[in-house]
Protein backbone atom coordinates (compact mmCIF):
# COMPACT_ATOMS: atom_id res chain seq x y z
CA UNK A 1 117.07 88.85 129.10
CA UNK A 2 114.51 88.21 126.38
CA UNK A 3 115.49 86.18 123.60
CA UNK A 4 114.54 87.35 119.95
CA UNK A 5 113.45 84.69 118.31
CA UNK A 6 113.22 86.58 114.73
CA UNK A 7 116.68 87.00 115.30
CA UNK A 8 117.43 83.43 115.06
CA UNK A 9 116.30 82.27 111.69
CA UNK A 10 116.68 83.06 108.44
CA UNK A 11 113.62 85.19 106.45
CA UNK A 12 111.97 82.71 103.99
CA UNK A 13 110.68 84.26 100.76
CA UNK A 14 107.11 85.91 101.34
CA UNK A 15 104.57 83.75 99.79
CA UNK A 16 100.73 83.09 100.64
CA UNK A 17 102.02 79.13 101.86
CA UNK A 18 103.64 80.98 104.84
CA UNK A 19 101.07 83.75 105.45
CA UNK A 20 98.68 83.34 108.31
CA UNK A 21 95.18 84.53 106.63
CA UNK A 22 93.47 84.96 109.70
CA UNK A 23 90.74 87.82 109.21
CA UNK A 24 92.13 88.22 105.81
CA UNK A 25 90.85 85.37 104.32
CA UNK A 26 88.83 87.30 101.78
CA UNK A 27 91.32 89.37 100.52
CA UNK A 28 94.50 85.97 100.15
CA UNK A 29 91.70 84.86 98.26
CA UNK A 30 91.16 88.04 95.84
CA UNK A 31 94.77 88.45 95.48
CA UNK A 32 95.31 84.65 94.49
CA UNK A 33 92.25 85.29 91.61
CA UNK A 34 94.50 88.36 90.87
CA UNK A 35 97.75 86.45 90.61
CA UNK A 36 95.81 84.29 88.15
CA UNK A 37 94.02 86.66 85.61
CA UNK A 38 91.03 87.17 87.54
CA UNK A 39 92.09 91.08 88.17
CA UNK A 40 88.80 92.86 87.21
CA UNK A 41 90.80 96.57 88.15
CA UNK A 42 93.00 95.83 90.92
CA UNK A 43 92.93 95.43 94.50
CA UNK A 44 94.21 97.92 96.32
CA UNK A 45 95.52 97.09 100.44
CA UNK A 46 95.76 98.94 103.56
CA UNK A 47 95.84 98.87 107.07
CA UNK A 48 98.61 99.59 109.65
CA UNK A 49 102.40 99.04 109.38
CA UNK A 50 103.19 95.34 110.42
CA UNK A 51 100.15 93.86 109.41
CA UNK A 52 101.47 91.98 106.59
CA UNK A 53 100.13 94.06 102.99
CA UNK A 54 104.13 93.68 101.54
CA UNK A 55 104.56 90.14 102.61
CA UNK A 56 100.82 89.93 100.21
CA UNK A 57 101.90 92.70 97.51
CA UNK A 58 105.29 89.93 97.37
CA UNK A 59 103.19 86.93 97.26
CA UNK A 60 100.60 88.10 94.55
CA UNK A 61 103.61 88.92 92.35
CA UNK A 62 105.70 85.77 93.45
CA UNK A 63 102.53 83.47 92.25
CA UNK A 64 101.91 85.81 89.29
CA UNK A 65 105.77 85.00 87.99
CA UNK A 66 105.24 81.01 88.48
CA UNK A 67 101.73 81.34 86.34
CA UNK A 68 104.05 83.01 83.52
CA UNK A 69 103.16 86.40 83.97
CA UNK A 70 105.16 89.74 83.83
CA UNK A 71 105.28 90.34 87.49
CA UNK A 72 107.37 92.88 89.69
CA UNK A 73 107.24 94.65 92.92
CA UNK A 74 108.17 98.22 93.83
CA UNK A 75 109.06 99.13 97.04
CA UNK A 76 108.42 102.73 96.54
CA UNK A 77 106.22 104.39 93.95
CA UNK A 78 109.56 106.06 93.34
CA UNK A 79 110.96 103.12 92.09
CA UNK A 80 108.21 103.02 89.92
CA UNK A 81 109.56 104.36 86.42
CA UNK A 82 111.82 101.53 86.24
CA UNK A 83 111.48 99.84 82.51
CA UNK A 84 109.09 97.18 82.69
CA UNK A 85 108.82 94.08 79.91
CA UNK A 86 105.68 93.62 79.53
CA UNK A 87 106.39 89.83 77.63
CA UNK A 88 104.00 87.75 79.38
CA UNK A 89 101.09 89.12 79.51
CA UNK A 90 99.07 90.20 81.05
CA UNK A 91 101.22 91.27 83.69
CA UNK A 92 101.29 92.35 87.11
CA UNK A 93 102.37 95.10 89.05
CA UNK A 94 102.54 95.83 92.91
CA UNK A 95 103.36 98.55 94.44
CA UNK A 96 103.91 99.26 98.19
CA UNK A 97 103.42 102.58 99.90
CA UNK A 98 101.38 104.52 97.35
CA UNK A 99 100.02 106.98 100.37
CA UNK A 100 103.53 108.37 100.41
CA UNK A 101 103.97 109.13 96.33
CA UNK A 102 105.02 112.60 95.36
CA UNK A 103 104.03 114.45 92.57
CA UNK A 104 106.19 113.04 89.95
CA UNK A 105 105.81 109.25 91.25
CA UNK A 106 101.82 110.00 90.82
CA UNK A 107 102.01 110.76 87.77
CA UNK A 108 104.08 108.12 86.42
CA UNK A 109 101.68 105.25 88.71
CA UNK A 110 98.78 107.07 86.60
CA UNK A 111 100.75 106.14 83.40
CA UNK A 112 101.45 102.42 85.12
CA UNK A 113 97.82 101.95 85.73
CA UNK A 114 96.47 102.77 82.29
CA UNK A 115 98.82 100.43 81.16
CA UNK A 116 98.81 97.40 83.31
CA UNK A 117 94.76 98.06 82.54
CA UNK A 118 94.72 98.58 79.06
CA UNK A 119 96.68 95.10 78.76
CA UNK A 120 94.08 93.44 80.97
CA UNK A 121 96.73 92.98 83.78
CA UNK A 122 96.47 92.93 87.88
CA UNK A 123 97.81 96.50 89.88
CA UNK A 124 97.79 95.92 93.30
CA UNK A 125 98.86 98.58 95.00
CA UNK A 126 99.16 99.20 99.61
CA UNK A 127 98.61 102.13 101.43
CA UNK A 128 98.53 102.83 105.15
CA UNK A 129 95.11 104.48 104.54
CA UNK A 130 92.02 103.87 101.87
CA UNK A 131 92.59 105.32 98.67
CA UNK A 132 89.52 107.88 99.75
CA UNK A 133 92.18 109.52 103.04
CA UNK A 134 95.48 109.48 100.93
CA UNK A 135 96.82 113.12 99.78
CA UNK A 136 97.13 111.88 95.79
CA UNK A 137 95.44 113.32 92.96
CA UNK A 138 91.75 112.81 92.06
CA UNK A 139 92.51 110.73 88.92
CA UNK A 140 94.73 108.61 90.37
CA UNK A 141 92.88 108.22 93.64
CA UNK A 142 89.68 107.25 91.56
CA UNK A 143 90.93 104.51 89.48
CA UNK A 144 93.11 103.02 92.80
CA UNK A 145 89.11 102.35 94.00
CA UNK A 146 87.86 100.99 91.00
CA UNK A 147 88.98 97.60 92.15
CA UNK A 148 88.46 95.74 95.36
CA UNK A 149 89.78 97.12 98.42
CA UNK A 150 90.72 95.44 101.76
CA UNK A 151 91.73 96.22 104.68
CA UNK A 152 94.26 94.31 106.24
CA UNK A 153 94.43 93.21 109.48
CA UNK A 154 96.84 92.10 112.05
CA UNK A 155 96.15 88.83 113.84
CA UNK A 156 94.96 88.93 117.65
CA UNK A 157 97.64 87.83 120.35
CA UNK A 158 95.01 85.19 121.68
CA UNK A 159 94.13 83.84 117.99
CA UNK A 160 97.82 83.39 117.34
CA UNK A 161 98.13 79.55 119.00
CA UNK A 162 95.08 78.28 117.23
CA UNK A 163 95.63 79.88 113.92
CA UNK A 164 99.92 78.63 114.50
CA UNK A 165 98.32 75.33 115.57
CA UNK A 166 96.07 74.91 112.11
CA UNK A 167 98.93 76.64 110.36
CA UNK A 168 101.28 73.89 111.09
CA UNK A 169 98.84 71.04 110.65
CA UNK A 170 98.52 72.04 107.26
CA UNK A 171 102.24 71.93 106.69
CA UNK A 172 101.91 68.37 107.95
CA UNK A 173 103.15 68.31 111.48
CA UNK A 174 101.83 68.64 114.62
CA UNK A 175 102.96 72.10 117.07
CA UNK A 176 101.40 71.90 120.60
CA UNK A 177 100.26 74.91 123.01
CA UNK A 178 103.24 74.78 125.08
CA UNK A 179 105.94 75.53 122.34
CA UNK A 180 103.56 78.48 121.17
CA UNK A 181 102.44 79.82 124.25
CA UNK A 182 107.03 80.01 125.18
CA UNK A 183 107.46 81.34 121.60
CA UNK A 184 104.90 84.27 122.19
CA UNK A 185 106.21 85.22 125.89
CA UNK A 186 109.89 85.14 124.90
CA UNK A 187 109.72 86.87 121.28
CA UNK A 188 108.53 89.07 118.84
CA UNK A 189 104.83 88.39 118.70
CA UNK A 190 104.45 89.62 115.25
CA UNK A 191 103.17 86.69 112.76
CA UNK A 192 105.78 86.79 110.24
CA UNK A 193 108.64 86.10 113.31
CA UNK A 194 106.60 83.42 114.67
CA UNK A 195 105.77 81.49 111.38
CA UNK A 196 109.74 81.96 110.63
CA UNK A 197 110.42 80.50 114.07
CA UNK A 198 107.97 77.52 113.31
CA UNK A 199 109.66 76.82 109.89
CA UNK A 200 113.22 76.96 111.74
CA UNK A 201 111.95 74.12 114.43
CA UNK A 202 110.13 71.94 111.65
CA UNK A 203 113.35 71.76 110.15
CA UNK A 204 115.80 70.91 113.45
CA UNK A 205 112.84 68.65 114.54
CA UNK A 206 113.15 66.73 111.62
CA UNK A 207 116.74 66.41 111.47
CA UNK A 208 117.21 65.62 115.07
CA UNK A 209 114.24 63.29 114.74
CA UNK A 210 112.90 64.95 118.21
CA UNK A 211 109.40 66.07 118.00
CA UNK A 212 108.90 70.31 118.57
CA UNK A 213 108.74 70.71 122.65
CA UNK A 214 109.59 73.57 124.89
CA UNK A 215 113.16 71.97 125.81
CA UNK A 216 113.76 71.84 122.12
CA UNK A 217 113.04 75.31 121.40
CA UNK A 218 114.71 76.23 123.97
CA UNK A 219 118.25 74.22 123.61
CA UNK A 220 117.72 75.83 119.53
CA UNK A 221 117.41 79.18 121.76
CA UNK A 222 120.58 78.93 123.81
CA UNK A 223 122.80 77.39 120.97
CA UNK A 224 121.72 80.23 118.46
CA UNK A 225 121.47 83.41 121.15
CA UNK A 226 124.99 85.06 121.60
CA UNK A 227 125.85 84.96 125.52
């Protein structure tokens, strides 16, 4: 039977050191000027499920928090209305799954955006859809395109070993074809599993001193996999 390999490890904090940029170079990049002060009025994400926009909404908030800012993350715009401290500013607010706000979640992510804005702050906000296609009101919709919008993404099956390969090499060690190529045929393919099997292997390649190889991953396979 297949083996899941995102079964096996444990999920590491979402942060832009373990996202794969691929074609979203341009928007990491806007959403690390973001994270920093450089909001101008937000960057709004979408693109289809799986492609990675809350693993960015965490990270832009996550590196937001370690520059000093106010930073948080809601889920849903329903969780929205939650009391916010804005000590630190300015701050920054993400929000997943604004496509899906109601009437009364619109209205207070109007409020949320006039304030984040009026205290120079970053909202970044996803959506399955560009602001333009989604169902909420006109005043809301119009300042969600005031800022940059991207569309993410999701990384091609046959850029995945290259882009793993480069990935790693910038972590500082070395990941050949082989373990990929048995990674990709025997698990999820998506690139948040994969880069959460990679960090699993650095680490058992370092403590067992053996270097990441198809027998390794799969001896990690059979020892973690219930029979």
């Amino acid at each position: 039977a297949e083996q899941r390999v995102g079964a096996l490890v444990d999920d590491e904090p979402p942060t832009f050191a373990n996202f794969v940029a691929g074609p979203n170079g341009e928007a990491v990049a806007a959403l690390r000027r973001a994270a920093l002060g450089d909001a101008r009025d937000g960057v709004l994400l979408w693109g289809a499920e799986g492609t990675g926009k809350s693993h960015l909404l965490h990270a832009v908030v996550d590196e937001a928090a370690r520059a000093g800012r106010a930073a948080r993350y809601f889920a849903t715009p329903a969780d929205a209305d939650a009391d916010i401290d804005f000590a630190g500013d300015p701050p920054c607010i993400a929000v997943d799954d604004i496509d899906r706000a109601d009437a009364a979640a619109q209205a207070r992510l109007f409020t949320l955006f006039n304030d984040v804005r009026a205290r120079s702050g970053a909202f970044i906000v996803a959506s399955r859809v560009p602001a333009a296609r989604t169902a909420l009101r006109d005043d809301l919709r119009t300042r969600l395109g005031w800022g940059l919008t991207f569309e993410i993404r999701a990384l091609a099956d046959a850029d995945k070993p290259a882009a793993l390969a480069a990935y790693a090499r910038g972590r500082g060690f070395e990941l050949g074809d082989e373990p990929v190529a048995y990674l990709l045929a025997h698990g999820r393919r998506d690139i948040g599993s994969l880069i959460a099997a990679i960090h699993a292997l650095d680490r058992l390649s370092l403590s067992t001193r053996r270097p990441i190889t198809v027998p390794l991953l799969r001896e990690w396979m059979a020892a973690r996999v219930p029979r």
